[in-house]
Protein backbone atom coordinates (compact mmCIF):
# COMPACT_ATOMS: atom_id res chain seq x y z
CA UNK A 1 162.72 154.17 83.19
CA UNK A 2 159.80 151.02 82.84
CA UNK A 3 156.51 152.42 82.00
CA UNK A 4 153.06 151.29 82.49
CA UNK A 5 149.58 152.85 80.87
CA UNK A 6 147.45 154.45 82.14
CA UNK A 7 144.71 154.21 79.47
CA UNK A 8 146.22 155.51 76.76
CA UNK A 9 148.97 157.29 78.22
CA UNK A 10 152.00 155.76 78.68
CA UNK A 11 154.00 156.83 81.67
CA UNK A 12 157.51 156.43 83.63
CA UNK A 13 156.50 154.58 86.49
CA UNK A 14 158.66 156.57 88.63
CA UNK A 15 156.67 160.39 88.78
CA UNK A 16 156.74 162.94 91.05
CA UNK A 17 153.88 163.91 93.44
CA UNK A 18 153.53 167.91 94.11
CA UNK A 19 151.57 167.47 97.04
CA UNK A 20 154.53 168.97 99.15
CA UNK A 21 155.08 172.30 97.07
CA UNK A 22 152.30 173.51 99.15
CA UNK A 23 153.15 174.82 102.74
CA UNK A 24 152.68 173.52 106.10
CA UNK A 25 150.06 171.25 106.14
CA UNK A 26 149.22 171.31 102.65
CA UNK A 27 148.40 174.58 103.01
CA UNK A 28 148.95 178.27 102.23
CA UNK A 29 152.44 178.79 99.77
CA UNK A 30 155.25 177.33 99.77
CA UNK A 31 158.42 178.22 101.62
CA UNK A 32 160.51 178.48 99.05
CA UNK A 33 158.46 179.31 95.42
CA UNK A 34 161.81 179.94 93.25
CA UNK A 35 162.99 176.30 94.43
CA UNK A 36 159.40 174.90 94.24
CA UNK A 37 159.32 175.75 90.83
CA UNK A 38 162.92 174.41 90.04
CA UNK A 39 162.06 170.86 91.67
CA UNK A 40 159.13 171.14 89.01
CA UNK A 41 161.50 171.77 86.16
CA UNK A 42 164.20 169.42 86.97
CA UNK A 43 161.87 166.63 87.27
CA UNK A 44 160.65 167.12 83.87
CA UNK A 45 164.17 167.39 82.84
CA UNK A 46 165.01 164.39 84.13
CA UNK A 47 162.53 162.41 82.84
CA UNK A 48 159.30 162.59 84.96
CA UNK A 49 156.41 162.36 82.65
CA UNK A 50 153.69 162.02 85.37
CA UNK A 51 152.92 164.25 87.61
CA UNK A 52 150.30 163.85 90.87
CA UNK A 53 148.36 167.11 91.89
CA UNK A 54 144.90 168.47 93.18
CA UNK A 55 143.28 172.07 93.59
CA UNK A 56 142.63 171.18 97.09
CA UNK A 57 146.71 171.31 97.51
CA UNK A 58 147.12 174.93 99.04
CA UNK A 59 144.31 175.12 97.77
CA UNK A 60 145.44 175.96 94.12
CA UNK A 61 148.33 176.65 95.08
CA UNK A 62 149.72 173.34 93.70
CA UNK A 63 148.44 173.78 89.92
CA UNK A 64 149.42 177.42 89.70
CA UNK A 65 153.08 176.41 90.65
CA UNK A 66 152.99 173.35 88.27
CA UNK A 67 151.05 176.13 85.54
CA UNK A 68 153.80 178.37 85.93
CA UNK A 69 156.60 176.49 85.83
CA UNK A 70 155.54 173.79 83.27
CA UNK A 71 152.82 175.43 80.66
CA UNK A 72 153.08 174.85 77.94
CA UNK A 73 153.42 171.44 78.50
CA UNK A 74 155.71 168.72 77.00
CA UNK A 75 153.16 166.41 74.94
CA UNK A 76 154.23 163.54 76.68
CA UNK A 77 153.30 165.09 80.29
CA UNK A 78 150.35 163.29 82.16
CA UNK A 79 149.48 165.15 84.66
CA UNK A 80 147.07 163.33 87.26
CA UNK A 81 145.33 165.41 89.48
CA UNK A 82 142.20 164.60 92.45
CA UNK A 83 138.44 165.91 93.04
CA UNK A 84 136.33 165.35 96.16
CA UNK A 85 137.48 167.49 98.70
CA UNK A 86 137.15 171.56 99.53
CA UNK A 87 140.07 172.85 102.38
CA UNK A 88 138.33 175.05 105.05
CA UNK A 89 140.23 178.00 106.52
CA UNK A 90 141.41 176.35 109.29
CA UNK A 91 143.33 173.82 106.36
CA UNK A 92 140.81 171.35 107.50
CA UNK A 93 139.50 168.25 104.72
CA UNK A 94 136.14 168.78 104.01
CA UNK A 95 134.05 166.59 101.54
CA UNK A 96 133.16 167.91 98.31
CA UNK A 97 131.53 165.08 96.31
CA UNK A 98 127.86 166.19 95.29
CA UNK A 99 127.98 165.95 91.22
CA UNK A 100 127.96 169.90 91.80
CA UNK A 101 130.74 170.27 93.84
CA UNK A 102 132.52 167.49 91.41
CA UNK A 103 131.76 169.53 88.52
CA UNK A 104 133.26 172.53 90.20
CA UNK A 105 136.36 171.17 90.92
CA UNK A 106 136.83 169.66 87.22
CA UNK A 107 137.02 173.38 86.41
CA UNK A 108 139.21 174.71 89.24
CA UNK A 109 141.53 172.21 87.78
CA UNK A 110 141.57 172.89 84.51
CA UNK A 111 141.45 176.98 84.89
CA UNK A 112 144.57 176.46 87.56
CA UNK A 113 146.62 173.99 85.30
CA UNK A 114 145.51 175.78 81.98
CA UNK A 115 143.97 172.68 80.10
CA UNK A 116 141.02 172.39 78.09
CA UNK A 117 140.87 168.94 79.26
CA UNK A 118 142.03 166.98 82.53
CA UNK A 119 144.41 163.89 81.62
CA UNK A 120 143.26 161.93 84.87
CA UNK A 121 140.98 162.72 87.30
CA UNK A 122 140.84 160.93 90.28
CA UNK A 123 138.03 160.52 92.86
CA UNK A 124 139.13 160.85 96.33
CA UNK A 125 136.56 159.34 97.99
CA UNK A 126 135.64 160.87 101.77
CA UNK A 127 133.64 158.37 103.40
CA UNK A 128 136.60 158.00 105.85
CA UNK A 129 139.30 160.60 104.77
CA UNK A 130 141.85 158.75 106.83
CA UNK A 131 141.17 155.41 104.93
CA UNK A 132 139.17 153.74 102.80
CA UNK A 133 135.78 153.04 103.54
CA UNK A 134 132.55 151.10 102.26
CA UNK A 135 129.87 153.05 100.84
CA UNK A 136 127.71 153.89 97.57
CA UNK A 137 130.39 155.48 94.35
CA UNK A 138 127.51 155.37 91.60
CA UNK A 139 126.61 159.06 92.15
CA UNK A 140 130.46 160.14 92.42
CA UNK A 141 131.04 158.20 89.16
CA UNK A 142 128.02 158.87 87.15
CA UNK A 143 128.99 162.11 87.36
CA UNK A 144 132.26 161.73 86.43
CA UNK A 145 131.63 160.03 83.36
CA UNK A 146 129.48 162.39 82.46
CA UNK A 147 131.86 165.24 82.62
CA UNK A 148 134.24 162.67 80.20
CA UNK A 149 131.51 162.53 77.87
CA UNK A 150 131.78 166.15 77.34
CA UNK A 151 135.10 166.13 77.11
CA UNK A 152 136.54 167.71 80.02
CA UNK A 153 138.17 164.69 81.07
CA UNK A 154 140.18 161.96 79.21
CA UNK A 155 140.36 159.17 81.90
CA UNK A 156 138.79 158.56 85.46
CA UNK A 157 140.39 156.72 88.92
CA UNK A 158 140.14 156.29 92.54
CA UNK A 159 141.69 156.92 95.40
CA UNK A 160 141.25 155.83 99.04
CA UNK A 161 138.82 153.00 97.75
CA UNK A 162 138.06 149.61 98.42
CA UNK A 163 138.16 146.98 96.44
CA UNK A 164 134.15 147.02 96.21
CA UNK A 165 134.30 150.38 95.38
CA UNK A 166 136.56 149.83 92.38
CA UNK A 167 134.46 146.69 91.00
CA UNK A 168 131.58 149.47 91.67
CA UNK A 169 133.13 152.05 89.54
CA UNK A 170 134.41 149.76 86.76
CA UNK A 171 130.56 148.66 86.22
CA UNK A 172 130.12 152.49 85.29
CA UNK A 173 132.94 153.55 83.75
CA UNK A 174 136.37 152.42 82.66
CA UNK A 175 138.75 153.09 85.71
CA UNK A 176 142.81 153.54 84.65
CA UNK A 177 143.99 153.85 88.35
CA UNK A 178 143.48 153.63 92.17
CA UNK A 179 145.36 155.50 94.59
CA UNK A 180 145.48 154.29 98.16
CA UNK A 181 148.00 154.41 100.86
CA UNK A 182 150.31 151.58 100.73
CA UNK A 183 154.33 151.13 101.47
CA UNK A 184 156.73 148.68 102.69
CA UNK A 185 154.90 148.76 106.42
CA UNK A 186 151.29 149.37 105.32
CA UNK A 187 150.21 146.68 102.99
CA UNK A 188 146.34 146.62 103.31
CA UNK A 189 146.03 146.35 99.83
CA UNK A 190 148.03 143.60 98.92
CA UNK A 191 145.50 141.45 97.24
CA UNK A 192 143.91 144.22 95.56
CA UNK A 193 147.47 145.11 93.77
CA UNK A 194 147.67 141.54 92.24
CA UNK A 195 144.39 142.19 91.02
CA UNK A 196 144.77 145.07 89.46
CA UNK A 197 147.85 143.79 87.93
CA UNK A 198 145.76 141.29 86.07
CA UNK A 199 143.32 143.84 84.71
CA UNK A 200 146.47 146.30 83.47
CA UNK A 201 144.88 149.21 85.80
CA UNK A 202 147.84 151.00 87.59
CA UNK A 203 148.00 151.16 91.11
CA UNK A 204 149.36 154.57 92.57
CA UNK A 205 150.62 154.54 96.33
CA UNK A 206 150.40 157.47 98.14
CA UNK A 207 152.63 158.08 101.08
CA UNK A 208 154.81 155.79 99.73
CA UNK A 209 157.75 156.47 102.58
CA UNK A 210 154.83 156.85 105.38
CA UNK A 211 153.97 159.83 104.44
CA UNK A 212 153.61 162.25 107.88
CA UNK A 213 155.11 159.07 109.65
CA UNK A 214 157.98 158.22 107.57
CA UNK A 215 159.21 154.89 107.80
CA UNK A 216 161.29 153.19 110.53
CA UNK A 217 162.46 150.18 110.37
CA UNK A 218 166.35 148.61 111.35
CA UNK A 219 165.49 146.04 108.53
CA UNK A 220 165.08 148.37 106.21
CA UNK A 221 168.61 150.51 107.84
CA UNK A 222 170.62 147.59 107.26
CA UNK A 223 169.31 146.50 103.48
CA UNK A 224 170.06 150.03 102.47
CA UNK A 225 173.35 150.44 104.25
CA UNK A 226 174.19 146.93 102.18
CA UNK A 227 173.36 148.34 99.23
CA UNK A 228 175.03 151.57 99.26
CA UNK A 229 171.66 153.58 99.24
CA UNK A 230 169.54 155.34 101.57
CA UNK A 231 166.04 153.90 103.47
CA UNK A 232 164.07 155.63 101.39
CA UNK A 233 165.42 154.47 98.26
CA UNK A 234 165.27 151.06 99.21
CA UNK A 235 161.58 151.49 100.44
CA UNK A 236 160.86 153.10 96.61
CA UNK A 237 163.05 150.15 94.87
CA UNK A 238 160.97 147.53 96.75
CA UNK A 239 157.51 148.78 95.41
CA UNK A 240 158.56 149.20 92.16
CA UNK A 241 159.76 146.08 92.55
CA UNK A 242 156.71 144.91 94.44
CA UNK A 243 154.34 144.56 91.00
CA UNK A 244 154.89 145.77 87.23
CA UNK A 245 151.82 148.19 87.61
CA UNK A 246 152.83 149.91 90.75
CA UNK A 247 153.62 153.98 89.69
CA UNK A 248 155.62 156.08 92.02
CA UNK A 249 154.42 159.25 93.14
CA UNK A 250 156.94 160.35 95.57
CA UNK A 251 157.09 163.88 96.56
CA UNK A 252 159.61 166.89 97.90
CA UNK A 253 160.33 170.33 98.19
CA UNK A 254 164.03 169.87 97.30
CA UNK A 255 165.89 169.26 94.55
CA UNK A 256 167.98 167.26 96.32
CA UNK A 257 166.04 165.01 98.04
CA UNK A 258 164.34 164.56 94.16
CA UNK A 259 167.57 163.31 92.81
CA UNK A 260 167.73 161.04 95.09
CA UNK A 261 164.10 159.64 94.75
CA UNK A 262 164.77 159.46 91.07
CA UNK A 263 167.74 157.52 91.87
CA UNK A 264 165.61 154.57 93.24
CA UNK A 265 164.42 153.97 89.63
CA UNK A 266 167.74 152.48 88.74
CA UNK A 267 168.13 150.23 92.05
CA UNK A 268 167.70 146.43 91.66
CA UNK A 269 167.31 144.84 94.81
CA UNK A 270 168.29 140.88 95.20
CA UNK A 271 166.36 138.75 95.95
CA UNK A 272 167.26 138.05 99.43
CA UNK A 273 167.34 141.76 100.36
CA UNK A 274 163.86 141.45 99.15
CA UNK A 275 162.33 138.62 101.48
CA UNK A 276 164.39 140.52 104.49
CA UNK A 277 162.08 143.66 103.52
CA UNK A 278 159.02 141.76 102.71
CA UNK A 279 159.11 140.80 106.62
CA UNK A 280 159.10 144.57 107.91
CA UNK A 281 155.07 144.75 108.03
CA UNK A 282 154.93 142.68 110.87
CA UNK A 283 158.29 144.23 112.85
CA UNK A 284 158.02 147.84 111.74
């Protein structure tokens, strides 16, 4: 697998995202713990040295599963995890980004995961949970660097942040990563990428097969079915593809459908399979 850094942690660019061990909705436990906790093991196994979490997955139920199945941890495991959001009982998103609240969830994290100190902590930012959205970071920063300087956490990103918001936050602090929505059909962020790219920060796409909508596209169909691979492979090979500092997150329940994601690490698409994809955000 290529790597990339994240700081000073060097990672596989493909990792695995745990978001799905939780149940329905992100919510509750899984439906399956003994195979939730296998798809945590193999991934390890097979070479996944990143992995994406929060304690507002379940919540907690996320960390506990990666705790239990992982601790203690291989030294060269990052494990990436989010803060800025609380889960009401209905499973509803609610913000959680006073430098209390932040504070709070910094421990949550590390009591769940059993660290003494957070590898990556991203902040999700809520000014518009279903996108990113202009508004003052200094406070939600501040206070994250803050908790870094007393060593509870080793590096700080963003996610669902503009690309204000990350010239914002790298004024206060050093940022390693942003994490935004972006795939094959939903390339908002385009521009930011490239610059990224040129700073060496890592961009992290969640939802990177649509997410809740997964992708659909008879572009994508046929470049797959030429290449002997399935549409979500392709979709995976095309933003890895897409820029050298582009990690993978993807997640799943199964081991199967893991293998298979991990697969996509190894596909090299040509050139001209590439421009036919590059054409699907303005047909899908």
């Amino acid at each position: 697998m290529s790597t990339f850094q994240l700081g000073d942690l060097t990672v596989n660019r493909m990792g695995y995202g745990a978001m799905q061990l939780a149940g329905p909705h992100v919510f509750g436990p899984p439906k399956n713990r003994a195979e939730a906790l296998a798809v945590l093991r193999e991934a390890v196994e097979s070479g996944v040295n990143h992995i994406d979490t929060s304690d507002f997955y379940g919540p907690h139920i996320t960390n506990q599963l990666i705790r239990e199945a992982l601790h203690p941890y291989r030294s060269d495991l990052t494990i990436v995890t989010k803060v800025g959001a609380l889960r009401g009982a209905d499973a509803s998103w609610l913000p959680a980004q006073s430098p209390r609240e932040l504070e709070a969830a910094v421990h949550d994290n590390l009591r769940n995961l059993g660290l003494d100190v957070l590898d990556v902590v991203n902040m999700r930012l809520m000014f518009d949970a279903m996108g990113p959205a202009e508004g003052d970071i200094e406070p939600h920063i501040t206070a994250l660097a803050g908790l870094q300087q007393r060593g509870l956490i080793r590096h700080i990103g963003l996610s669902n942040a503009t690309a204000r918001q990350v010239k914002q936050a790298r004024g206060i602090a050093s940022i390693v990563c942003v994490q935004n929505q972006y795939n094959l059909a939903h390339r908002g962020d385009d521009a930011l990428i490239d610059e990224l790219a040129e700073q060496g920060i890592a961009y992290v796409p969640f939802f990177p097969l649509g997410g809740f909508s997964p992708l659909q596209s008879d572009i994508l169909a046929e470049v797959a079915a030429g290449l002997d691979a399935t549409p979500m492979q392709t979709a995976l090979a095309w933003l890895l593809q897409r820029a050298p500092n582009i990690l993978l997150i993807p997640g799943t329940s199964s081991r199967t459908h893991l293998r298979q994601n991990l697969a996509a690490g190894k596909l090299v698409l040509p050139a001209q399979a590439v421009r036919r994809l590059n054409s699907v955000i303005t047909s899908a």
